[in-house]
Protein backbone atom coordinates (compact mmCIF):
# COMPACT_ATOMS: atom_id res chain seq x y z
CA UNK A 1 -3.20 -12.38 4.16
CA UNK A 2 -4.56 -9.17 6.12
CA UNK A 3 -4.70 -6.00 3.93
CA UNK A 4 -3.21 -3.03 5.78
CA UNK A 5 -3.31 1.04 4.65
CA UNK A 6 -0.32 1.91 2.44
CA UNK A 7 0.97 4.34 5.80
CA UNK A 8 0.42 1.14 7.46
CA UNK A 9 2.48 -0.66 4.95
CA UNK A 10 5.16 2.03 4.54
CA UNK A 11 5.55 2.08 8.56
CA UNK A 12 5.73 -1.67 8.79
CA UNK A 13 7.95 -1.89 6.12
CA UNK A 14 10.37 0.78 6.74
CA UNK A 15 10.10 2.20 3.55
CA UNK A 16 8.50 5.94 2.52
CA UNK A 17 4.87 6.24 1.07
CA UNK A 18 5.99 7.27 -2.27
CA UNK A 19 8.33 4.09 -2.53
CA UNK A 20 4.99 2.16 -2.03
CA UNK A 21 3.35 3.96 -4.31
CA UNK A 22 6.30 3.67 -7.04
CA UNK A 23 5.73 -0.24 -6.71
CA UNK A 24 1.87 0.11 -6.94
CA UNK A 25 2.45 1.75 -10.50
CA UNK A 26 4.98 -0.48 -11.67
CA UNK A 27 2.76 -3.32 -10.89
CA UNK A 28 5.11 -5.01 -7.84
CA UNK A 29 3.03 -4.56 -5.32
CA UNK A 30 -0.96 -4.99 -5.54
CA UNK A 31 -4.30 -2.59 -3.88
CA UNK A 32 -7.93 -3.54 -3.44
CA UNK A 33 -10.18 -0.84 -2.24
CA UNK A 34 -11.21 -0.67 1.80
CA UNK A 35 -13.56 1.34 3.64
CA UNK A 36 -14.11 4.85 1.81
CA UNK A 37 -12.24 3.72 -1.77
CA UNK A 38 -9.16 3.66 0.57
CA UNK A 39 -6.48 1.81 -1.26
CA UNK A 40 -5.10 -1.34 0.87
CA UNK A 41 -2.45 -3.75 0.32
């Protein structure tokens, strides 16, 4: 599965940033670390 930036996420998703990040805390959604610590799911 390709890993994408959360913007990227949020703007292929429709959904905000901060909805993304909500899911990242509660666990739903998960991050690895790309170029420069960048998170990417």
């Amino acid at each position: 599965m390709a890993r994408v930036s959360i913007s990227e996420a949020a703007r292929l998703t429709g959904k905000s940033r901060t909805t993304l990040h909500r899911l990242i805390k509660a666990g739903d959604l998960s991050t690895c670390s790309g170029e420069r610590n960048a998170k990417m799911v």
